[in-house]
C-alpha atoms as a PDB file:
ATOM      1  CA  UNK A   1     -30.193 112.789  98.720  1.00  0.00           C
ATOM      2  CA  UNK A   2     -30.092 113.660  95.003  1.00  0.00           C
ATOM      3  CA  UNK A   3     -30.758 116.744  94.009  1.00  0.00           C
ATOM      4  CA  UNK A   4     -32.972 115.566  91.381  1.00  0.00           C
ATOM      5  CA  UNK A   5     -34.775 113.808  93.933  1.00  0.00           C
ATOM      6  CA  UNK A   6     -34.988 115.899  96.010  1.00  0.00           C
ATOM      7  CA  UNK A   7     -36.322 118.557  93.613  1.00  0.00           C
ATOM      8  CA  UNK A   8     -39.218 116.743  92.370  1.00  0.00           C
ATOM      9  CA  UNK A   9     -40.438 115.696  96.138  1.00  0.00           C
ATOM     10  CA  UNK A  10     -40.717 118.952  96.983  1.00  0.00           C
ATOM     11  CA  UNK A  11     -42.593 119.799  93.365  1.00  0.00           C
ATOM     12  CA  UNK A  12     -44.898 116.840  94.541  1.00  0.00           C
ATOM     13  CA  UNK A  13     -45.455 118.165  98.168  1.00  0.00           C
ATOM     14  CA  UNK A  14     -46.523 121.611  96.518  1.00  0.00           C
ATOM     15  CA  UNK A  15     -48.954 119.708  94.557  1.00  0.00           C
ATOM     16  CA  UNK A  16     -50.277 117.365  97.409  1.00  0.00           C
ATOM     17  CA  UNK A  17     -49.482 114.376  95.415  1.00  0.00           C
ATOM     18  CA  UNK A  18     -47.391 112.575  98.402  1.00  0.00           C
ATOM     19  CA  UNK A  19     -48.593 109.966 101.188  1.00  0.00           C
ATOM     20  CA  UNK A  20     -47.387 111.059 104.582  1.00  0.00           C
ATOM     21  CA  UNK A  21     -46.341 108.062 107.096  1.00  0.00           C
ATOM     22  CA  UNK A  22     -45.836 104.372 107.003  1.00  0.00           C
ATOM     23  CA  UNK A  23     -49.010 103.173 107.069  1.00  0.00           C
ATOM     24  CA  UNK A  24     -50.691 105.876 104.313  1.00  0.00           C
ATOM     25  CA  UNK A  25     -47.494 105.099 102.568  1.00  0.00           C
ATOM     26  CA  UNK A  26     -47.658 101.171 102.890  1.00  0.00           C
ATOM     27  CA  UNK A  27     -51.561 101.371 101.356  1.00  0.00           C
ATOM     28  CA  UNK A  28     -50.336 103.550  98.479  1.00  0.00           C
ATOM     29  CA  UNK A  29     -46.904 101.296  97.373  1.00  0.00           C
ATOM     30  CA  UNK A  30     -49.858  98.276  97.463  1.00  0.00           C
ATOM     31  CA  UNK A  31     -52.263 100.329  95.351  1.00  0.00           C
ATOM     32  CA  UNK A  32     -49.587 100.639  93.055  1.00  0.00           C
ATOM     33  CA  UNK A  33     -49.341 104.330  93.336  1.00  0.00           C
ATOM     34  CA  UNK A  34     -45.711 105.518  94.536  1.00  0.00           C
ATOM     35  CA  UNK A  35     -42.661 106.801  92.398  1.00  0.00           C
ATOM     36  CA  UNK A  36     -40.543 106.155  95.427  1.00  0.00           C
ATOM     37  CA  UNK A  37     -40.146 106.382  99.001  1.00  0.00           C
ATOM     38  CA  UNK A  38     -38.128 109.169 101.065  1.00  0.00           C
ATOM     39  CA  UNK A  39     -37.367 108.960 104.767  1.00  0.00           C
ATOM     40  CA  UNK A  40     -36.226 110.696 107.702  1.00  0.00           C
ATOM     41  CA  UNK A  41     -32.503 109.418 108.791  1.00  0.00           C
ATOM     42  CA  UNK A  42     -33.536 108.609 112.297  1.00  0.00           C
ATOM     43  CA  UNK A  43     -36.041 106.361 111.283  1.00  0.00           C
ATOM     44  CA  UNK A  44     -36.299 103.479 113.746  1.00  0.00           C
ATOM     45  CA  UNK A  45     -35.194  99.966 112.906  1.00  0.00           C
ATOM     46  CA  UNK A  46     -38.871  98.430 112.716  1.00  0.00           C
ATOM     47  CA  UNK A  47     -39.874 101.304 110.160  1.00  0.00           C
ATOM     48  CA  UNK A  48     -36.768 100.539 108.769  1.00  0.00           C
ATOM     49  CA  UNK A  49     -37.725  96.604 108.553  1.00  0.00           C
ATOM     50  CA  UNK A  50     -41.104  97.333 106.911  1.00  0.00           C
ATOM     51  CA  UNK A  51     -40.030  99.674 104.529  1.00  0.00           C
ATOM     52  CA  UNK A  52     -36.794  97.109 103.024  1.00  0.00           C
ATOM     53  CA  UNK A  53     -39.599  94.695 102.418  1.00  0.00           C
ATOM     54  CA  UNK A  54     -41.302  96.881  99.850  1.00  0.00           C
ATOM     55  CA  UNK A  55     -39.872  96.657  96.324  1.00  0.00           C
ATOM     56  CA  UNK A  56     -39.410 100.650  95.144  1.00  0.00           C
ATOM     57  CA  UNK A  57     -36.797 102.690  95.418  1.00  0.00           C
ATOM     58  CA  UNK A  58     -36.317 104.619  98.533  1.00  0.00           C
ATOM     59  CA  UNK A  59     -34.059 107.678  99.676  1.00  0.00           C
ATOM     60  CA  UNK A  60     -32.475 108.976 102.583  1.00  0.00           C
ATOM     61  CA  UNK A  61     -33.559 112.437 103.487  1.00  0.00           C
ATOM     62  CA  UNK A  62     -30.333 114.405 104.538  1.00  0.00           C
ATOM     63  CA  UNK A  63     -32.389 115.409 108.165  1.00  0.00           C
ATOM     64  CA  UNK A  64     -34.135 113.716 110.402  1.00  0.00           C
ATOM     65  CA  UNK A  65     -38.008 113.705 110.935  1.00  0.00           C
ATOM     66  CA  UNK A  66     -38.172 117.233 112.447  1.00  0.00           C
ATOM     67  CA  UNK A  67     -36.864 118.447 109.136  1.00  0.00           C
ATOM     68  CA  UNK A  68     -38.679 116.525 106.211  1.00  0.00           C
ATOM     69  CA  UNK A  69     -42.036 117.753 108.718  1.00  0.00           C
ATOM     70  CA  UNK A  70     -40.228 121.499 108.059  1.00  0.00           C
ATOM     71  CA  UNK A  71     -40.190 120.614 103.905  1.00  0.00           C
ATOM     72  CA  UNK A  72     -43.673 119.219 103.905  1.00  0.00           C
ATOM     73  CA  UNK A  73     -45.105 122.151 105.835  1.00  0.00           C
ATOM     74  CA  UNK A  74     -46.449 119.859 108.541  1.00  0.00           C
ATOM     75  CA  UNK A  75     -46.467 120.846 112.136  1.00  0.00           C
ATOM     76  CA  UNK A  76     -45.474 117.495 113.020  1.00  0.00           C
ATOM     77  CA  UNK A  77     -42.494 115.289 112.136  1.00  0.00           C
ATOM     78  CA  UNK A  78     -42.573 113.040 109.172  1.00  0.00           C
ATOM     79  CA  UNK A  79     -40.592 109.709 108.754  1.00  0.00           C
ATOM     80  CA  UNK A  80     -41.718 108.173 105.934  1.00  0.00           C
ATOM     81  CA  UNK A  81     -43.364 109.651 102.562  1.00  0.00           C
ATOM     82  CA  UNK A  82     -44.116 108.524  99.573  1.00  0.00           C
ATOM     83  CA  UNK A  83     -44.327 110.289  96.261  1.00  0.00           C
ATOM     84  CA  UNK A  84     -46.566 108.999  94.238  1.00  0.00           C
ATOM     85  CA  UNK A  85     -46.672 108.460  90.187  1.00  0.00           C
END
């Protein structure tokens, strides 16, 4: 992932301006509201499938869904977030 990118995700987490998981994530890209997209590397191929449908740009987070839990401070794992505007 870019470090840019990456940089201004985690300024976004800090400020609580994310949606965590496909669906939350799904209802935001409809209402308009997401930057982009980052998810987890061992995302499974029907996440996968749902989020190349969407038109936004999304990123690979360099760990998988254990990790980008560990950068959003979540106790559980994370696949999908999106960052909104």
């Amino acid at each position: 992932m870019e470090k840019e990118i990456e940089k201004t995700m985690r300024k976004k987490i800090a400020s609580k301006e994310v949606s965590i998981g496909m669906n939350s994530t799904v209802r935001a890209f409809k209402n308009k509201q997401l930057d982009f997209i980052v998810y987890a590397k061992n995302i499974s191929e029907e996440m996968m499938s749902v989020l190349n449908k969407l038109d936004i740009n999304k990123y690979v987070y360099d760990g998988d869904s254990e990790s980008l839990s560990i950068a959003c401070a979540k106790s559980f794992n994370i696949c999908v977030l999106g960052v909104k505007k």
